[in-house]
Each structure stands twice: as structure tokens, then as C-alpha cells.
N, C-alpha and C. Protein backbone atom coordinates (compact mmCIF):
# COMPACT_ATOMS: atom_id res chain seq x y z
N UNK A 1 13.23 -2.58 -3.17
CA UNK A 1 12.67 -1.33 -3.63
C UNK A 1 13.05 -1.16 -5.09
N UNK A 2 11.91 -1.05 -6.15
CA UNK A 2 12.21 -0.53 -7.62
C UNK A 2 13.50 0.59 -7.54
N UNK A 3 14.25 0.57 -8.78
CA UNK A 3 15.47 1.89 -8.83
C UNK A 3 14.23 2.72 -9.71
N UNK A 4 14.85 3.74 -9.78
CA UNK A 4 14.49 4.87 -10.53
C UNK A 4 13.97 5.06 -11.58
N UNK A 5 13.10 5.18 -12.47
CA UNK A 5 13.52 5.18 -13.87
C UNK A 5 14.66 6.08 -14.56
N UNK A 6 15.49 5.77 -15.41
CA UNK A 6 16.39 6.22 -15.76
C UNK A 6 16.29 7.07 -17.18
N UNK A 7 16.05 8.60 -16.24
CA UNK A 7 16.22 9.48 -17.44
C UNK A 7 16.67 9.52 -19.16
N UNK A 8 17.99 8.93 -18.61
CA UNK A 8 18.69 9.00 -19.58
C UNK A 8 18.34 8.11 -20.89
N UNK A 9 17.27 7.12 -20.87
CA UNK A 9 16.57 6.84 -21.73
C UNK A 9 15.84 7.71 -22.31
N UNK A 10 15.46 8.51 -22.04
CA UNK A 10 14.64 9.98 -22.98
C UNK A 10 15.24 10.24 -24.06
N UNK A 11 14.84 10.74 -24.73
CA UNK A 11 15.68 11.75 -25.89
C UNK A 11 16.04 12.71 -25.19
N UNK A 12 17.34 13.34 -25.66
CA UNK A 12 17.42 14.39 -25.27
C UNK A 12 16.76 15.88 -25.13
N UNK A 13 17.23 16.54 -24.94
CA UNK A 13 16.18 17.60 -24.55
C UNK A 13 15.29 18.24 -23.51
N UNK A 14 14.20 18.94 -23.43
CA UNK A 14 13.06 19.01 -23.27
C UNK A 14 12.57 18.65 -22.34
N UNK A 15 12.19 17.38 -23.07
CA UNK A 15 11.63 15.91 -22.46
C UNK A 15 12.70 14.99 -21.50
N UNK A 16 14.08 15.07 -21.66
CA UNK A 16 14.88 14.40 -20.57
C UNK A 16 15.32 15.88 -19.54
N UNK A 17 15.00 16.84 -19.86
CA UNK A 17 15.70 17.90 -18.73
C UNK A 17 14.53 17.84 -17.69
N UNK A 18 13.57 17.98 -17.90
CA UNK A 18 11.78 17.79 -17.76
C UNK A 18 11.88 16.64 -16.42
N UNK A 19 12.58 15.38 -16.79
CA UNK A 19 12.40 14.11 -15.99
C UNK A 19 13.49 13.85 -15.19
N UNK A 20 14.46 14.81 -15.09
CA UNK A 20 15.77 14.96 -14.17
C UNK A 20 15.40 14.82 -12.77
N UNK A 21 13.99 15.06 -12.30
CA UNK A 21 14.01 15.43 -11.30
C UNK A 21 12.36 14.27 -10.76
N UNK A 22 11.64 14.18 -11.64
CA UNK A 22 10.53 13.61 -11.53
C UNK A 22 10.77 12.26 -11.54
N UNK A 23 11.86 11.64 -11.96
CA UNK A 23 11.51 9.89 -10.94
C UNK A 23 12.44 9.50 -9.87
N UNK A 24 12.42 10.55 -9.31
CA UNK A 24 13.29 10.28 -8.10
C UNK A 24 12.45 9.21 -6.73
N UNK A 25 13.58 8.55 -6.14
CA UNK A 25 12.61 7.52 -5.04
C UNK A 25 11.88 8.51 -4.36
N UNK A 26 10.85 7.80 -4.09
CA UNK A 26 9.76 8.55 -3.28
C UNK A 26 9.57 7.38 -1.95
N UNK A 27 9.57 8.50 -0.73
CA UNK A 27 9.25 7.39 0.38
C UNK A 27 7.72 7.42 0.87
N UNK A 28 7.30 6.85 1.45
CA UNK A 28 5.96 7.21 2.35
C UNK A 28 6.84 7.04 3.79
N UNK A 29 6.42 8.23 4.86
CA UNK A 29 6.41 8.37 5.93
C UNK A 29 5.37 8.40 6.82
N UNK A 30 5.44 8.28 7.99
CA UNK A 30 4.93 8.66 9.42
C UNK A 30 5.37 8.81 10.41
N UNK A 31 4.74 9.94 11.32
CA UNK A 31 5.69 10.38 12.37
C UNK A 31 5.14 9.39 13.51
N UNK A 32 6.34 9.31 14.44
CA UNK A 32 6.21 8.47 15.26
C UNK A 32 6.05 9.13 16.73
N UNK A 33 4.86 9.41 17.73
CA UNK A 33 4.88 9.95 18.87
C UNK A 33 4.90 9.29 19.89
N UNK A 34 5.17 10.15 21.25
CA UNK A 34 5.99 8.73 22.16
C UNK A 34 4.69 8.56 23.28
N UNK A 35 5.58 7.85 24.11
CA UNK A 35 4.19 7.39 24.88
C UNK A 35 4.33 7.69 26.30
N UNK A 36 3.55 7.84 27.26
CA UNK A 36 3.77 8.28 28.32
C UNK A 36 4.77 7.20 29.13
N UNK A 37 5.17 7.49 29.81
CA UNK A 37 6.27 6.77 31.08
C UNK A 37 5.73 7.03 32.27
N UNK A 38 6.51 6.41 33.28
CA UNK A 38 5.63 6.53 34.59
C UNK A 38 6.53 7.71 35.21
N UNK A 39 7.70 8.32 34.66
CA UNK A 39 7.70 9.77 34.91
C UNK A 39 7.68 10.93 34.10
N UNK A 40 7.04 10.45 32.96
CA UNK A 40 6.66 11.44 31.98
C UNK A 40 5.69 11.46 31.39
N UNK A 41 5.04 12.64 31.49
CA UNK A 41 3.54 12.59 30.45
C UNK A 41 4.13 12.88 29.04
N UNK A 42 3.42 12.19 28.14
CA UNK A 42 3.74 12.04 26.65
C UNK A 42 2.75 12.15 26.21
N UNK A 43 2.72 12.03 24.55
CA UNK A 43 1.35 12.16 23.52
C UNK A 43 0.64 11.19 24.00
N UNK A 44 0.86 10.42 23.69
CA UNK A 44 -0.24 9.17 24.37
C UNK A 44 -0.10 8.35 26.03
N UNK A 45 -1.04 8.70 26.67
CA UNK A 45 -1.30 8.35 28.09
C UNK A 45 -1.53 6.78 28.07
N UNK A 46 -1.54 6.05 29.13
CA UNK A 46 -1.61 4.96 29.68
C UNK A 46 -2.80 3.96 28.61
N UNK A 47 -3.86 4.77 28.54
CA UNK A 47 -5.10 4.34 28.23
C UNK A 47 -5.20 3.93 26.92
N UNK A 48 -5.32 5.58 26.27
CA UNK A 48 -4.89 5.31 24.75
C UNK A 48 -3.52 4.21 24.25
N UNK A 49 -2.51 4.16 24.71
CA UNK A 49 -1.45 3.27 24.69
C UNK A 49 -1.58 1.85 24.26
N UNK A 50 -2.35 1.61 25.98
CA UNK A 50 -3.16 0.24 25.72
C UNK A 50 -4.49 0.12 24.69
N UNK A 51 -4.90 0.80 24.55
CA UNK A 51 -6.09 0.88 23.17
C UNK A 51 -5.22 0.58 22.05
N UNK A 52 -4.21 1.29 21.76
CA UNK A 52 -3.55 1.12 20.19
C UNK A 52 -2.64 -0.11 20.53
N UNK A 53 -2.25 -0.41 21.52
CA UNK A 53 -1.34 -2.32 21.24
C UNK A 53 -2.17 -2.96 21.23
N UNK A 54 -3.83 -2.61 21.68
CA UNK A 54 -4.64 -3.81 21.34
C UNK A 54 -4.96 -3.76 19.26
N UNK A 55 -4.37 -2.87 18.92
CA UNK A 55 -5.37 -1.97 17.47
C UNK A 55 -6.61 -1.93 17.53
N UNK A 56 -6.81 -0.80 18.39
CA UNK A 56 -8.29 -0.24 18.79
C UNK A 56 -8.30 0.10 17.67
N UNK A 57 -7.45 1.11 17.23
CA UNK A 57 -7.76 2.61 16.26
C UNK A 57 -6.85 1.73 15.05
N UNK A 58 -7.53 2.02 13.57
CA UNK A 58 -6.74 1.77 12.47
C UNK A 58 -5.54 2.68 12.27
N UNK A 59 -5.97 4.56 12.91
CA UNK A 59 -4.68 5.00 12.22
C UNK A 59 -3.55 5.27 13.65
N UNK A 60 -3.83 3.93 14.24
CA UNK A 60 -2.65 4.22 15.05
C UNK A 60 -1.75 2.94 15.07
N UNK A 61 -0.28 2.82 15.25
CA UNK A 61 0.15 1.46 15.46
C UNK A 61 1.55 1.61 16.28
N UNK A 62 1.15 0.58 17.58
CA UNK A 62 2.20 0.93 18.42
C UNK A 62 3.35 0.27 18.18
N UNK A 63 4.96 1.20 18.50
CA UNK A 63 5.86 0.29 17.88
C UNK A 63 7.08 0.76 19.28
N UNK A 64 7.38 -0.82 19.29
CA UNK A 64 7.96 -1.03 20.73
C UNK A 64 9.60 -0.67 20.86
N UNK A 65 10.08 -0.21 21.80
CA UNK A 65 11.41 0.03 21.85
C UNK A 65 12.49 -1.16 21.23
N UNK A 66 13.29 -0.47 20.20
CA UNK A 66 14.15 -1.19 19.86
C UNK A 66 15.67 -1.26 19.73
N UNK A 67 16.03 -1.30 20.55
CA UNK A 67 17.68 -0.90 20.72
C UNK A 67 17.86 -0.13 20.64
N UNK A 68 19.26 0.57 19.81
CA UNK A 68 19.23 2.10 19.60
C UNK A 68 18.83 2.58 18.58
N UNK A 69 17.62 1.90 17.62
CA UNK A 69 16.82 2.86 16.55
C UNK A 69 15.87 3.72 17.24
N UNK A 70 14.81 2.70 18.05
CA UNK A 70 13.79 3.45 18.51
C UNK A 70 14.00 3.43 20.37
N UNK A 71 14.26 4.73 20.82
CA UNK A 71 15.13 4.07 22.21
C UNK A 71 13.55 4.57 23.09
N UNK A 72 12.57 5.02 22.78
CA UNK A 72 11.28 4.54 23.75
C UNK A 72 10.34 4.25 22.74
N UNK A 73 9.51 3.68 23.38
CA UNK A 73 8.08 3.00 22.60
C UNK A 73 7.38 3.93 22.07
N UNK A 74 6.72 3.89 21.18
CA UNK A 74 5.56 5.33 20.64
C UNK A 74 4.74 4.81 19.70
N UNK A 75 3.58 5.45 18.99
CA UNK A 75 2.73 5.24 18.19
C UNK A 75 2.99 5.52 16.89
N UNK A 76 2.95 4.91 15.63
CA UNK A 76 2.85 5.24 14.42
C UNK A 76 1.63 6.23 13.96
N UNK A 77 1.83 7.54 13.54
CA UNK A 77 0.52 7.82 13.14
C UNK A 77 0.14 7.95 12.05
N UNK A 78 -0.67 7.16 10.97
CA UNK A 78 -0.65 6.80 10.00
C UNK A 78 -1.67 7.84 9.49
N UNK A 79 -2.48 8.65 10.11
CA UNK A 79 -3.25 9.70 9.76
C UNK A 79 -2.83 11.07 9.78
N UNK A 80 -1.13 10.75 9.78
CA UNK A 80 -0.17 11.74 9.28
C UNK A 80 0.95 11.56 8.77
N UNK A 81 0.59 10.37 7.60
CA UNK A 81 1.82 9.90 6.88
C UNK A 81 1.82 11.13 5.45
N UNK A 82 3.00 11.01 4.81
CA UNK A 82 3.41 11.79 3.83
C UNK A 82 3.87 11.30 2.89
N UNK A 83 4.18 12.35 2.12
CA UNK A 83 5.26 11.18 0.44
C UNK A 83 6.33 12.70 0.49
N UNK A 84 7.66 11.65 0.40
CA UNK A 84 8.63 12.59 0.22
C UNK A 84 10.00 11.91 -0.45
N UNK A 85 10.46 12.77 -1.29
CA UNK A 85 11.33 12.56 -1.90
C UNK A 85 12.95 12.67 -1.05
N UNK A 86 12.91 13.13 0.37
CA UNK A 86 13.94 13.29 1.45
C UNK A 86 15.12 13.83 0.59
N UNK A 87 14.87 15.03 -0.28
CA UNK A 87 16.26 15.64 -1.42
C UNK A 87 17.09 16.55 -0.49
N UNK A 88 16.35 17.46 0.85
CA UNK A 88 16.74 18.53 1.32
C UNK A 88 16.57 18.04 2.82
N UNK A 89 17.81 18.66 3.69
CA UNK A 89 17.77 18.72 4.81
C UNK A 89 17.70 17.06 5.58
N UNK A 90 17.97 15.90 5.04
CA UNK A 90 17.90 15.14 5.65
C UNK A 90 19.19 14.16 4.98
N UNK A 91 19.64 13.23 6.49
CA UNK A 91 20.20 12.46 6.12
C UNK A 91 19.84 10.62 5.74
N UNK A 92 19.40 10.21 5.01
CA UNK A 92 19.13 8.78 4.85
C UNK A 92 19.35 7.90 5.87
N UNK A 93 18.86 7.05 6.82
CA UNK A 93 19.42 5.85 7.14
C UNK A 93 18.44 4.71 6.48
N UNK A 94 18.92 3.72 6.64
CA UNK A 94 18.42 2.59 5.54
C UNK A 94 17.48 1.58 6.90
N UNK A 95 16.84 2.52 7.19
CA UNK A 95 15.99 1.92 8.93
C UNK A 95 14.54 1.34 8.47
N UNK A 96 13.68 0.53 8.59
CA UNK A 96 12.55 0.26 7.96
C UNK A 96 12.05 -0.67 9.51
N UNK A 97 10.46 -0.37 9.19
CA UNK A 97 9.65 -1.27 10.32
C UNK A 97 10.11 -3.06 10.07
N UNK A 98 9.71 -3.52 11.07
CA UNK A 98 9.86 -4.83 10.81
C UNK A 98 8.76 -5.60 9.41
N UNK A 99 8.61 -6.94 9.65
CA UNK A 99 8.17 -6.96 8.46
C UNK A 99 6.02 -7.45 8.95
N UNK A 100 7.03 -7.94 10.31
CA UNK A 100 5.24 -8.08 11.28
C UNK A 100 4.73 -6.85 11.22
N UNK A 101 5.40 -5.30 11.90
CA UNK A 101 4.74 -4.36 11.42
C UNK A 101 4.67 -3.75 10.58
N UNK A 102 4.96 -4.09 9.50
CA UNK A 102 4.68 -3.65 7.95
C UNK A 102 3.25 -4.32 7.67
N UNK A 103 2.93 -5.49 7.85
CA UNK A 103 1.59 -5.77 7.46
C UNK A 103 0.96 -5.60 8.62
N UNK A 104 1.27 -5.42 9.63
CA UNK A 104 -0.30 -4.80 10.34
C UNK A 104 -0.54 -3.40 9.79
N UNK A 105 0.55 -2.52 9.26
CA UNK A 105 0.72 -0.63 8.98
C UNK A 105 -0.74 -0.91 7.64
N UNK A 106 -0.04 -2.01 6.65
CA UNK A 106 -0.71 -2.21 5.35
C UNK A 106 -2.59 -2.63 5.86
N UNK A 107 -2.54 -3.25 6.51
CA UNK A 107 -4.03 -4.02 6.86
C UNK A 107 -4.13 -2.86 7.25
N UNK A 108 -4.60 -1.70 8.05
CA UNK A 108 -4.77 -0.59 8.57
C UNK A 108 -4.73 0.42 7.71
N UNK A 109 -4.22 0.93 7.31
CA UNK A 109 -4.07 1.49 5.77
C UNK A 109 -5.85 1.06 4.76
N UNK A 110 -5.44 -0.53 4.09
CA UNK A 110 -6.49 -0.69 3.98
C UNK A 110 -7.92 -0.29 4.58
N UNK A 111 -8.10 -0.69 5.70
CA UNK A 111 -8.91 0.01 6.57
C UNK A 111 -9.50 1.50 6.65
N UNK A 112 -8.57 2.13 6.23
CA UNK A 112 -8.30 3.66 6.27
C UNK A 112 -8.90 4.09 5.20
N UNK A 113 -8.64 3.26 4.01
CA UNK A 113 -9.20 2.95 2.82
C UNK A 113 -10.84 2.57 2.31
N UNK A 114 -11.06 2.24 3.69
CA UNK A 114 -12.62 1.48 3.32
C UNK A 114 -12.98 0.26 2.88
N UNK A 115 -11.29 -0.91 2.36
CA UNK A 115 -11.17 -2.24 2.26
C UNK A 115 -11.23 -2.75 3.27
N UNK A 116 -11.66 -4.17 3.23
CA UNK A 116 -11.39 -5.19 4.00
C UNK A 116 -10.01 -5.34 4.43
N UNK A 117 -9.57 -5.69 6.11
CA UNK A 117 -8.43 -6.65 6.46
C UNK A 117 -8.36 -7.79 5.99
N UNK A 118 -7.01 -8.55 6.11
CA UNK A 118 -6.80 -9.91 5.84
C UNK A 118 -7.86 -10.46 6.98
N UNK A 119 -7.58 -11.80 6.68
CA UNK A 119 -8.61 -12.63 8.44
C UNK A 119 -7.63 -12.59 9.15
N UNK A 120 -6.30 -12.90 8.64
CA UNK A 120 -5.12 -12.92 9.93
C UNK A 120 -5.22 -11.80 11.02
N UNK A 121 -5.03 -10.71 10.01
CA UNK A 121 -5.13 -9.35 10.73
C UNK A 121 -6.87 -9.41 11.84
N UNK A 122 -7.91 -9.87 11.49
CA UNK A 122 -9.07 -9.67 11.97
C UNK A 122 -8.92 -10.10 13.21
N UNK A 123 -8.24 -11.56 12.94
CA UNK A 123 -8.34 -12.75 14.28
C UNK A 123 -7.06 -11.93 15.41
N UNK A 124 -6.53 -11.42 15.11
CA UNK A 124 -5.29 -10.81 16.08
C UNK A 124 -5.55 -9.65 16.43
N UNK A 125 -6.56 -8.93 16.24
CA UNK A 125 -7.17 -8.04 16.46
C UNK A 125 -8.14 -8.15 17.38
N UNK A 126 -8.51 -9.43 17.12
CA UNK A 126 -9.96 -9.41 18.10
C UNK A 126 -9.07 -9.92 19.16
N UNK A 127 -7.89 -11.22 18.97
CA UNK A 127 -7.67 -11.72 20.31
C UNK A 127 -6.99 -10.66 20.88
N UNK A 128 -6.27 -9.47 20.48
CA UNK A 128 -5.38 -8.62 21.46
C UNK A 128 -6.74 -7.64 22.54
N UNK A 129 -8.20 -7.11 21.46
CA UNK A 129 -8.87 -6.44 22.31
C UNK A 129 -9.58 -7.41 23.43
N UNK A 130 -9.37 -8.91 23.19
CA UNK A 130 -10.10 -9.66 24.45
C UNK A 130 -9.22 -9.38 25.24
N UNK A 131 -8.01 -8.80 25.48
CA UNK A 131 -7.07 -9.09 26.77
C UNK A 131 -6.77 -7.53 27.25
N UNK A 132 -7.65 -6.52 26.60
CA UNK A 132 -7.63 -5.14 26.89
C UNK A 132 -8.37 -5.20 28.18
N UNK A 133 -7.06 -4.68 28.96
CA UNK A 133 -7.71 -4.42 30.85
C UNK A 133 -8.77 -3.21 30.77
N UNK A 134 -9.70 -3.79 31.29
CA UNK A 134 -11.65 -3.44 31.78
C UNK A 134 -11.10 -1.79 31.63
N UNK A 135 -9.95 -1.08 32.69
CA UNK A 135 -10.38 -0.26 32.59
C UNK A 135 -9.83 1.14 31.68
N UNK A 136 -9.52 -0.03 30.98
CA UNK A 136 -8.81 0.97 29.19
C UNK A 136 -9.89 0.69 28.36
N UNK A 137 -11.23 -0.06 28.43
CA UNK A 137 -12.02 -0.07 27.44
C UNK A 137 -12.73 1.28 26.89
């Protein structure tokens, strides 16, 4: 990740009191909702579930239980990501998607965008919806 630009190159003044605050890291987020269980109804039901591990939907991406970061499975929703500078009320952990789902988030994104996917992304897409059970289509 780029550092900051560093104020303190400014002249003084003005112009460096001005930028104290304006190149601070900026993250992009998305909230992550969970998925139903077989004793709990959740945001996303059985159906939809299996639709987004096939990547039915561009702004959804399912991301699977992972030890104790993510302790049940849920959906990325990328059609409610944000930009935030995390200055207030939060504590940092240094947690990031893997790097497989970082470029499916990015190919989707694109998408979202009105660009083309990679072909990688196309071909893994098509083979996950050939194996979508009949009656999640």
C-alpha cells in the first residue's frame, strides 16, 4: 500500500495546515452479510447463496469461513462498498481478502463498471454456473 503523501513537504502555512488532514490512507470497504444455516435464516437463503458461489450476480461475492477472522460464511456486497478514512470510532486490524478473492472482487467491480472481465475470470464463471444445482437456477 502507497504511504501518505507527506505534508510536511508543503510550505508552511495555509497550504500545509490545509493538507494535514487530506492525504490521509483511504480504504475502500464492503460490508459483509451472512448466509443462512440450516438453523438460521440469514440475509441470504440457500438459493441466492448458491447463485453468488456460482458468480451469478457481479455485485455479490461469496467469502467462505475462515478461522477466527470470518467465523461464518457470507456475501461481499460490493453494491455497498465505501471509501473511508477509518479516523473515528474504529480499531484497525491489518485483515485483507485473499489474493484469489481480490481478483475475482476487481473483475466484478469492472463489470459493475461496464468493462470487460479477464477470460480467466469468464472461463470460471461459466464453469462454476455449469455445476449450479437445477433447482437454484
Amino acid at each position: 500500500m502507497p504511504l501518505p503523501i507527506d505534508h510536511k513537504t508543503l510550505p508552511e502555512g495555509p497550504q500545509r495546515n490545509k493538507a494535514l488532514n487530506s492525504f490521509d490512507r483511504c480504504y475502500c470497504l464492503a460490508p459483509i452479510y451472512s448466509v443462512s444455516t440450516a438453523d438460521k435464516a440469514r440475509s441470504f437463503g440457500p438459493v441466492m447463496t448458491a447463485r453468488v458461489k456460482c458468480m451469478m450476480y457481479p455485485e455479490f461475492v461469496f467469502i467462505p469461513q475462515s478461522g477466527l477472522i470470518i467465523k461464518n460464511p457470507g456475501v461481499i456486497r460490493l453494491d455497498r462498498m465505501f471509501w473511508s478514512h477509518l479516523m473515528c470510532a474504529t480499531d484497525i486490524e491489518n485483515l485483507f481478502v485473499s489474493t484469489e478473492v481480490l481478483g475475482i472482487v476487481w473483475n466484478q467491480i469492472r463489470i459493475l463498471s461496464g468493462e470487460t472481465p479477464s477470460e480467466n475470470y469468464s472461463e470460471l464463471r461459466d464453469l462454476l454456473l455449469s455445476y449450479l444445482p437445477e433447482d437454484c437456477q
